[in-house]
Structure formats: structure tokens, C-alpha cells
PDB file of N, CA and C in Angstrom:
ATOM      1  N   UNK A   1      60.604 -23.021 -19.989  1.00  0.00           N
ATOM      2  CA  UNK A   1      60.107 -23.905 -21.028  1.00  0.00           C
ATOM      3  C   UNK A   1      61.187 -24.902 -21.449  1.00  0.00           C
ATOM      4  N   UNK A   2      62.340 -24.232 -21.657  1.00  0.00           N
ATOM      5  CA  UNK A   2      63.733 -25.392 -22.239  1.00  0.00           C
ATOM      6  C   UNK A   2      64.044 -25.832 -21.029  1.00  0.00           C
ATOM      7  N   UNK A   3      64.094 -25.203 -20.157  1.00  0.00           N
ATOM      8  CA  UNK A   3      64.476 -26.352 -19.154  1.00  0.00           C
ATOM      9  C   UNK A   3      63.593 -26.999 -18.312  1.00  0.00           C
ATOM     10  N   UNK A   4      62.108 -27.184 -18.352  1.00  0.00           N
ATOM     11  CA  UNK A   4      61.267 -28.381 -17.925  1.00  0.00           C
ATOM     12  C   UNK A   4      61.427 -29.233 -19.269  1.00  0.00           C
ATOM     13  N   UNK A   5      61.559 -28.800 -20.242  1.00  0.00           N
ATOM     14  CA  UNK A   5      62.163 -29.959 -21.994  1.00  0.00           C
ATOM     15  C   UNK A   5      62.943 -30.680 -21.154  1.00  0.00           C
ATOM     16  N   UNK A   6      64.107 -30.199 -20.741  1.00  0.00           N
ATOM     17  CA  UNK A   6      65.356 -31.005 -20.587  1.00  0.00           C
ATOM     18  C   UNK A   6      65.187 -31.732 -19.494  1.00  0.00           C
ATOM     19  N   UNK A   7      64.399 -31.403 -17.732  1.00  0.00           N
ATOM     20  CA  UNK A   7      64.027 -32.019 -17.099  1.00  0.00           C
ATOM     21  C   UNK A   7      63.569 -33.445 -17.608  1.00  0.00           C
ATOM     22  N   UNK A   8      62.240 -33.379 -18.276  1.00  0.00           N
ATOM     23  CA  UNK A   8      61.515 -34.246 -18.765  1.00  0.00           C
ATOM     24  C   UNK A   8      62.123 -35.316 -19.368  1.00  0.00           C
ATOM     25  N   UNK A   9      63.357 -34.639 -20.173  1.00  0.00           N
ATOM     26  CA  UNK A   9      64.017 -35.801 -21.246  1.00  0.00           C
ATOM     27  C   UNK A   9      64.891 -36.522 -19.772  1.00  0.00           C
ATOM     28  N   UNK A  10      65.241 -35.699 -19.107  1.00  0.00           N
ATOM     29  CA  UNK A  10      66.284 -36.373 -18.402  1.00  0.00           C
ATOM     30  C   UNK A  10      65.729 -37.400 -17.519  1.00  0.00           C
ATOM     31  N   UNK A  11      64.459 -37.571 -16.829  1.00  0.00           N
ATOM     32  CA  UNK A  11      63.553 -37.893 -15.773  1.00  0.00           C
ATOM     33  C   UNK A  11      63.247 -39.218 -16.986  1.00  0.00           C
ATOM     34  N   UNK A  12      62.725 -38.910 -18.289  1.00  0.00           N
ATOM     35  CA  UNK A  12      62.338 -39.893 -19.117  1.00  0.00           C
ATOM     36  C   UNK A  12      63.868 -41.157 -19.439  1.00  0.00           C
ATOM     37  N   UNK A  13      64.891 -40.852 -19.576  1.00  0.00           N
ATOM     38  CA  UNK A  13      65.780 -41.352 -19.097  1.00  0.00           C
ATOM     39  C   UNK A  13      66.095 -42.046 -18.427  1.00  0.00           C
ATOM     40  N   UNK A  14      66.090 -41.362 -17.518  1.00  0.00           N
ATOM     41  CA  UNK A  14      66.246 -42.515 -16.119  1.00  0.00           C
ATOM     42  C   UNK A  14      65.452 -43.222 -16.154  1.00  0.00           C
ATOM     43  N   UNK A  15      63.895 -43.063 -16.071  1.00  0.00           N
ATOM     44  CA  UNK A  15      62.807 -44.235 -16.109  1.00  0.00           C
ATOM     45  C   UNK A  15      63.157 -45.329 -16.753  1.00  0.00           C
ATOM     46  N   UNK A  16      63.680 -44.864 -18.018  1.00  0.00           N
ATOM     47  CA  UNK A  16      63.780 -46.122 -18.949  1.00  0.00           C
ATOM     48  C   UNK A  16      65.050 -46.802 -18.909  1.00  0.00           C
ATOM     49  N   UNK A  17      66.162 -46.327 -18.100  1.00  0.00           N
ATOM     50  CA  UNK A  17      67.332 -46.885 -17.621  1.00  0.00           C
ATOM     51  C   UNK A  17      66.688 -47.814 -16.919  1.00  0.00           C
ATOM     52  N   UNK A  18      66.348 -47.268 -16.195  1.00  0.00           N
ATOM     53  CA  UNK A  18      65.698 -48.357 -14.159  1.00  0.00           C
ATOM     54  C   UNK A  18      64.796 -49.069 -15.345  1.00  0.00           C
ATOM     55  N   UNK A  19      64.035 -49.361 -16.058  1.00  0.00           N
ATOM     56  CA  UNK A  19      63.280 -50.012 -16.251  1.00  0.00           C
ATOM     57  C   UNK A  19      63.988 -51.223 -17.569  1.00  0.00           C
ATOM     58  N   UNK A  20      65.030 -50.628 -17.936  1.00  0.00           N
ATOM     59  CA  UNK A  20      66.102 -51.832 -18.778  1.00  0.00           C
ATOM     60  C   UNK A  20      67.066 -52.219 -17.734  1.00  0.00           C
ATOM     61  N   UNK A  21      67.530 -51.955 -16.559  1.00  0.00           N
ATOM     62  CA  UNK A  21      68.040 -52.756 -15.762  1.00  0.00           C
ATOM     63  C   UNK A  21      67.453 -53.908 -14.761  1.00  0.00           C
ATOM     64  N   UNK A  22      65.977 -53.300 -14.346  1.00  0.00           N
ATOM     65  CA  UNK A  22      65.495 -54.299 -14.159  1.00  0.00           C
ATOM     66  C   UNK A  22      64.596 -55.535 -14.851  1.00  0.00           C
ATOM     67  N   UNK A  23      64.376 -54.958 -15.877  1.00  0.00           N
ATOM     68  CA  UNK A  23      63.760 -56.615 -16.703  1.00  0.00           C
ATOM     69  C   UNK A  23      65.007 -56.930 -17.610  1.00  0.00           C
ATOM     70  N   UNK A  24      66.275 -56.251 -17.605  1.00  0.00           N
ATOM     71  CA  UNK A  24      67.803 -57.497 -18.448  1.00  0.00           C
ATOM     72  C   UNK A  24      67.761 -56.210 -19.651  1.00  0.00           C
ATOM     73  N   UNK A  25      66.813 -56.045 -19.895  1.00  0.00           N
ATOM     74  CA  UNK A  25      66.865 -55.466 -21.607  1.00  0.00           C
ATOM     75  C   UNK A  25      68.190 -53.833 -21.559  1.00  0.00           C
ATOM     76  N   UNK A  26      69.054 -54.134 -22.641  1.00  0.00           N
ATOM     77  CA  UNK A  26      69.461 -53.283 -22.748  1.00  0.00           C
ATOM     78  C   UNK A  26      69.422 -52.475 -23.857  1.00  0.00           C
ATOM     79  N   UNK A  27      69.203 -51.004 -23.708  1.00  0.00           N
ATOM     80  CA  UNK A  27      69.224 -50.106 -25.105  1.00  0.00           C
ATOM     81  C   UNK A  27      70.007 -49.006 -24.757  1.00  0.00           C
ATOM     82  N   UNK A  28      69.959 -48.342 -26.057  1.00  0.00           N
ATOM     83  CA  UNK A  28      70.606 -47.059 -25.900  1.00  0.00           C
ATOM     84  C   UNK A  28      70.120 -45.734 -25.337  1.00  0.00           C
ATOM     85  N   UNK A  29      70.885 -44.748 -25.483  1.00  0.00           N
ATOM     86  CA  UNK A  29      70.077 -43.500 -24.800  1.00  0.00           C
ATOM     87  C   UNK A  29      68.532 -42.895 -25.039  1.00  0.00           C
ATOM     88  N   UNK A  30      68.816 -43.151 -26.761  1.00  0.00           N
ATOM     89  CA  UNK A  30      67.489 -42.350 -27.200  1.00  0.00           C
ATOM     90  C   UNK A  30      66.309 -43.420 -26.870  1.00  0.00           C
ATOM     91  N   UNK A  31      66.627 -44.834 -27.060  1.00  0.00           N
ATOM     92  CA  UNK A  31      65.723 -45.558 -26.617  1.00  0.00           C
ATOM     93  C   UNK A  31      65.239 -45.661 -25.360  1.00  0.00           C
ATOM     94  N   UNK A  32      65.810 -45.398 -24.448  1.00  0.00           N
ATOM     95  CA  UNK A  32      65.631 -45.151 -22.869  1.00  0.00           C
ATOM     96  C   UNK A  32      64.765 -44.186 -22.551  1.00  0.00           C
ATOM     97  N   UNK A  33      65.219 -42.674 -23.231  1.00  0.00           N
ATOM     98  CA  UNK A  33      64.650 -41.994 -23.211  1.00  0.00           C
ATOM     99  C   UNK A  33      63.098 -42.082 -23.713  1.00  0.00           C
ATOM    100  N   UNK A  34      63.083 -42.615 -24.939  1.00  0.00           N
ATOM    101  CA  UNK A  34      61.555 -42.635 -25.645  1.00  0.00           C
ATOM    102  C   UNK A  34      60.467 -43.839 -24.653  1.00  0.00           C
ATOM    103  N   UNK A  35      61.389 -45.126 -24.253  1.00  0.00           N
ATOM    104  CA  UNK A  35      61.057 -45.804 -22.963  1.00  0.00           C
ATOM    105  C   UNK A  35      60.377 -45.366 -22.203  1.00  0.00           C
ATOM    106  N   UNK A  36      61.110 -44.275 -21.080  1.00  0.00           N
ATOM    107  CA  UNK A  36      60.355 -43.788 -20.378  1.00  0.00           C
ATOM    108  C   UNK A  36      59.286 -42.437 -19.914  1.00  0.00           C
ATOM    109  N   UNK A  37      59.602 -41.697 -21.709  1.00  0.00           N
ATOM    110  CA  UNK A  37      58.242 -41.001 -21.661  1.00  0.00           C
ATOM    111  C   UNK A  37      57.414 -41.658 -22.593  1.00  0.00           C
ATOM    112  N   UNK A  38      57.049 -42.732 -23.088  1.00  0.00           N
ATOM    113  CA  UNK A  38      56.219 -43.445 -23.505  1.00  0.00           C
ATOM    114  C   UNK A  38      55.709 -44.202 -22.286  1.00  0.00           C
ATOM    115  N   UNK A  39      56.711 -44.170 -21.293  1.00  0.00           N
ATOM    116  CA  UNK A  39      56.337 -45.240 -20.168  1.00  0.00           C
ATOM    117  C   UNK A  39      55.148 -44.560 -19.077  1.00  0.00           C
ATOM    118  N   UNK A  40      55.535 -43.329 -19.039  1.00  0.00           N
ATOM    119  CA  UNK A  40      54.908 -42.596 -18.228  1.00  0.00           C
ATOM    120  C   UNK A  40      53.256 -42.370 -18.919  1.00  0.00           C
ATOM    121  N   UNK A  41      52.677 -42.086 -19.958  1.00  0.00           N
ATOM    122  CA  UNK A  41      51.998 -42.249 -20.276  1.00  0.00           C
ATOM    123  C   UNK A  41      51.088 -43.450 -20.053  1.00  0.00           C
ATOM    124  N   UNK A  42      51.761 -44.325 -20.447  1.00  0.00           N
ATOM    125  CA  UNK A  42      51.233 -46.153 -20.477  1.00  0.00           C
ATOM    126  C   UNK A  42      51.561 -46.426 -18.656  1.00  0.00           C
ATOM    127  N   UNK A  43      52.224 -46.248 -17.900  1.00  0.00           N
ATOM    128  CA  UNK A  43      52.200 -46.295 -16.420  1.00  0.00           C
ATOM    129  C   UNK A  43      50.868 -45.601 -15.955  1.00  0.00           C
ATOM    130  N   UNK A  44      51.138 -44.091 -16.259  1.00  0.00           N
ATOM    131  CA  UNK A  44      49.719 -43.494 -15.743  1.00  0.00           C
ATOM    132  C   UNK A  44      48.507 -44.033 -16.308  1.00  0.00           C
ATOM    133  N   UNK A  45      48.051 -44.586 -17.708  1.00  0.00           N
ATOM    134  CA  UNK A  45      46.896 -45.392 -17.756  1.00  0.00           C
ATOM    135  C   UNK A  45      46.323 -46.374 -17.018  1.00  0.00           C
ATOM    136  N   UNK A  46      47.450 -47.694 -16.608  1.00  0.00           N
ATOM    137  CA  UNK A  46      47.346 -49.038 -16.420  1.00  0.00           C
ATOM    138  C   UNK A  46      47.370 -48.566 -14.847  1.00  0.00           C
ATOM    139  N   UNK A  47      48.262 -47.739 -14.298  1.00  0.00           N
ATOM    140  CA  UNK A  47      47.890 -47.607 -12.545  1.00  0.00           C
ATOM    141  C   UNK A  47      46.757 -46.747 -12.183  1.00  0.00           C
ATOM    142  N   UNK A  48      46.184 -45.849 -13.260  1.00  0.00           N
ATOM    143  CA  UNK A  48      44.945 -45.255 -13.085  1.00  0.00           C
ATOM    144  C   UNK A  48      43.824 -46.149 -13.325  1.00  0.00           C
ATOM    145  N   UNK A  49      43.756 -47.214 -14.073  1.00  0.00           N
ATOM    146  CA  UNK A  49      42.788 -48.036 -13.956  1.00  0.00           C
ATOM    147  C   UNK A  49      42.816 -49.041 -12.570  1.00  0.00           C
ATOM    148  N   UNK A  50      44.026 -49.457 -12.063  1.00  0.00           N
ATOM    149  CA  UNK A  50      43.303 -49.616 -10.887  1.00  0.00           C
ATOM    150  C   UNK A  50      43.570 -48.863  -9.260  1.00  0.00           C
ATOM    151  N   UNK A  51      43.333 -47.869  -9.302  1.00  0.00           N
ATOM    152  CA  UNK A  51      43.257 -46.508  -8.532  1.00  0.00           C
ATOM    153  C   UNK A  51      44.483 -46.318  -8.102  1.00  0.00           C
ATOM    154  N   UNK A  52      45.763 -46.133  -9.052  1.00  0.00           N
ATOM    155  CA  UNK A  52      46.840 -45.643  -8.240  1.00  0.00           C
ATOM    156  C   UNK A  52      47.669 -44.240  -9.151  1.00  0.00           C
ATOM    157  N   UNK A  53      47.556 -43.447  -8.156  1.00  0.00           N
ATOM    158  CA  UNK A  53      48.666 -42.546  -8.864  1.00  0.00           C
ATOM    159  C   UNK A  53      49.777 -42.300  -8.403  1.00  0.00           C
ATOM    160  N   UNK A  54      50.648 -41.725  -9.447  1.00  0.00           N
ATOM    161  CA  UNK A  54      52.015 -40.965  -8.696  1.00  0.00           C
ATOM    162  C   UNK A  54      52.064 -39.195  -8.747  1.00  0.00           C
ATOM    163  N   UNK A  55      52.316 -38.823  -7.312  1.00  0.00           N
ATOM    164  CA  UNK A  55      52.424 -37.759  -7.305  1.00  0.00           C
ATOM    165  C   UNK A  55      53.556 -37.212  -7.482  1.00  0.00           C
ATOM    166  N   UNK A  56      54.481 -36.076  -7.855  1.00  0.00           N
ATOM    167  CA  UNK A  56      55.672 -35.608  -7.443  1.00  0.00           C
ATOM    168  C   UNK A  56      56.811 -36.025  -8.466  1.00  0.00           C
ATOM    169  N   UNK A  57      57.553 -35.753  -7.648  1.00  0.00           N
ATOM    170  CA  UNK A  57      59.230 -36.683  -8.732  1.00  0.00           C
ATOM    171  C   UNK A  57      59.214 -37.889  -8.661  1.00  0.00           C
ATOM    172  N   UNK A  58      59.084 -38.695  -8.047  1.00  0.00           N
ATOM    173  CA  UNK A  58      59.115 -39.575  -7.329  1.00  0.00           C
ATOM    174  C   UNK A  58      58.174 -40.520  -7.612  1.00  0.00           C
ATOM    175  N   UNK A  59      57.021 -39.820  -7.615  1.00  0.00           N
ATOM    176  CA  UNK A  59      55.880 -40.884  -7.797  1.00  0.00           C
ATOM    177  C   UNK A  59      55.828 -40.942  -9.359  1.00  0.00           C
ATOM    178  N   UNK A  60      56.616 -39.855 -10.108  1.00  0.00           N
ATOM    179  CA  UNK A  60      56.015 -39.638 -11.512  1.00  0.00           C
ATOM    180  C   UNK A  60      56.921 -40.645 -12.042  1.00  0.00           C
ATOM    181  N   UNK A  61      58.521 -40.711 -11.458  1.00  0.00           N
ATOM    182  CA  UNK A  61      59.560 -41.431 -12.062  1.00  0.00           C
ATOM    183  C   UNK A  61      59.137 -43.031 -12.053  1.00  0.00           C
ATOM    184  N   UNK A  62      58.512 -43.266 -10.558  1.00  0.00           N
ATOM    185  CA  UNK A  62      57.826 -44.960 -10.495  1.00  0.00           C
ATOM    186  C   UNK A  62      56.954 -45.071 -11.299  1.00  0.00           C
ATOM    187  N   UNK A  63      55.793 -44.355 -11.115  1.00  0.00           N
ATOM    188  CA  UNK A  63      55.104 -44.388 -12.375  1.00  0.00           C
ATOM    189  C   UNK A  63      55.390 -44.869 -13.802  1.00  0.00           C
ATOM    190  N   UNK A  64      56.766 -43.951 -14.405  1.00  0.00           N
ATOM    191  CA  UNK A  64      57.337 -43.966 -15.492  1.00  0.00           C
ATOM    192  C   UNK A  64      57.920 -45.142 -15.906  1.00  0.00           C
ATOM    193  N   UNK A  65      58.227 -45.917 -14.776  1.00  0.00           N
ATOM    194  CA  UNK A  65      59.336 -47.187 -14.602  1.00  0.00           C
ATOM    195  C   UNK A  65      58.236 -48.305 -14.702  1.00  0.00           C
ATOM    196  N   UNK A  66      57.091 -48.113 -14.001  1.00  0.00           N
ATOM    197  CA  UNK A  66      56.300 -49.289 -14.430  1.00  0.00           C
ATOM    198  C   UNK A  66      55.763 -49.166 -15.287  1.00  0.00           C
ATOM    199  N   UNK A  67      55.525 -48.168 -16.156  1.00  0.00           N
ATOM    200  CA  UNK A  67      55.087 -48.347 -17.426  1.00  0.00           C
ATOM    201  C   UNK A  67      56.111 -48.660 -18.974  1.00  0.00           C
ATOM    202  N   UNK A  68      57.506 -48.421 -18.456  1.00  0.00           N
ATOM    203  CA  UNK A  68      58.258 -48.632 -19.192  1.00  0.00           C
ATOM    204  C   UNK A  68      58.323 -50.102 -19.282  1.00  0.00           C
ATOM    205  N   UNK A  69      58.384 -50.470 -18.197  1.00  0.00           N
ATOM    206  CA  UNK A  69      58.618 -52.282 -17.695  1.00  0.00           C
ATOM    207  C   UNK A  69      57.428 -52.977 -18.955  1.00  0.00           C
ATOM    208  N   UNK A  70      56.412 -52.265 -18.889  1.00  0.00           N
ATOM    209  CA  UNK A  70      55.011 -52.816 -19.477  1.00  0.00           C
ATOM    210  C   UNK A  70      55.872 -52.781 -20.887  1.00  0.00           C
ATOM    211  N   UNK A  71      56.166 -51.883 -21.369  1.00  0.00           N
ATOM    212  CA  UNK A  71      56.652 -51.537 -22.232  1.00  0.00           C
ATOM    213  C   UNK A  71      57.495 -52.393 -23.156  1.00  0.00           C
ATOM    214  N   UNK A  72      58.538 -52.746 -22.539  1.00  0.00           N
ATOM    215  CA  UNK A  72      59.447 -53.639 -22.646  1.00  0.00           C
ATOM    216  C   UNK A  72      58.789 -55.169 -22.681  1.00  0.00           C
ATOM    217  N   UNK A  73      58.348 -55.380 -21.792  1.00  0.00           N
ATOM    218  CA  UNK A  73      57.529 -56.447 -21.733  1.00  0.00           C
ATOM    219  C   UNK A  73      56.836 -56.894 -23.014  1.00  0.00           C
ATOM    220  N   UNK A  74      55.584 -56.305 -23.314  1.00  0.00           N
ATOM    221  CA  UNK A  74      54.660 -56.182 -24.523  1.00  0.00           C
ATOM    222  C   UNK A  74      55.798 -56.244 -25.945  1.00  0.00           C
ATOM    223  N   UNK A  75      57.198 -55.552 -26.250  1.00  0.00           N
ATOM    224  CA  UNK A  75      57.909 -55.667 -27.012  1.00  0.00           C
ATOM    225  C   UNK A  75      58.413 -56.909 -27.409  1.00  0.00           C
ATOM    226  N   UNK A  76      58.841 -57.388 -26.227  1.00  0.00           N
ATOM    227  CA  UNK A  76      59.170 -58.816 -25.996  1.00  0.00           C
ATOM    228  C   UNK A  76      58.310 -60.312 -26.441  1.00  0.00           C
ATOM    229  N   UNK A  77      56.941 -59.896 -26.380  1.00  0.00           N
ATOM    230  CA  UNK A  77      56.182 -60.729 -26.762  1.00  0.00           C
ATOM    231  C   UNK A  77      55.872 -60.557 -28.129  1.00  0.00           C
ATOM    232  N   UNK A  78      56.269 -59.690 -28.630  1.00  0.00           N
ATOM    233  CA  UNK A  78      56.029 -59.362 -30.257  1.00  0.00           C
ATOM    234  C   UNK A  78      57.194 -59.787 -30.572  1.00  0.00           C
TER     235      UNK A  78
END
């Protein structure tokens, strides 16, 4: 249980790293973190609407990264 927590935070992390290095934006840890498990959520909506999923580590972390991107994005315009 504590350590799929810590997985998760760490995986949410990275997403939201990769996803502030590639659109410029920079934040801090906790923001990265909240980035990319907010991202993963909002990734899995917007690629499930038009038929894509991610399976695995891998697919969950891309997943996570394009929804973080959205993320960032949508912030930006506010």
C-alpha cells in the first residue's frame, strides 16, 4: 500500500517534470508532482475520448505527460 503511494507520487513526478520541460514552464516539486497526477487523470479523459489508451508504465507515464502538458497549457491561458 505505502509503497504503490510512493510509486505513484514518484511516476506523478516525473510526468510533470517531462511535461514542464517540454512546454518551458518551470515549477517546483510538489507542483510537478500534483501536475502529473492531475495530469494522468485529465490525459486519460481527453485520449479516451478519442480512442487512445495507455497501458503499463509507460503508457501510463505518456499518458500522464500529455495530460499534464494540457494542464499547463489551460493554466497559461488563464
Amino acid at each position: 500500500m505505502i509503497l504503490g503511494l510512493l510509486w505513484t507520487l514518484f511516476l506523478g513526478g516525473l510526468a510533470g517534470w517531462i511535461a514542464g520541460k517540454l512546454t518551458g514552464s518551470e515549477g517546483g516539486m510538489v507542483r510537478n508532482i500534483i501536475l502529473g497526477l492531475i495530469g494522468g487523470v485529465v490525459g486519460s479523459v481527453v485520449l479516451g475520448i478519442i480512442g487512445i489508451e495507455g497501458h503499463g508504465l509507460i503508457g501510463g507515464t505518456i499518458v500522464s505527460v500529455v495530460g499534464a502538458c494540457i494542464l499547463i497549457w489551460i493554466s497559461r491561458k488563464f
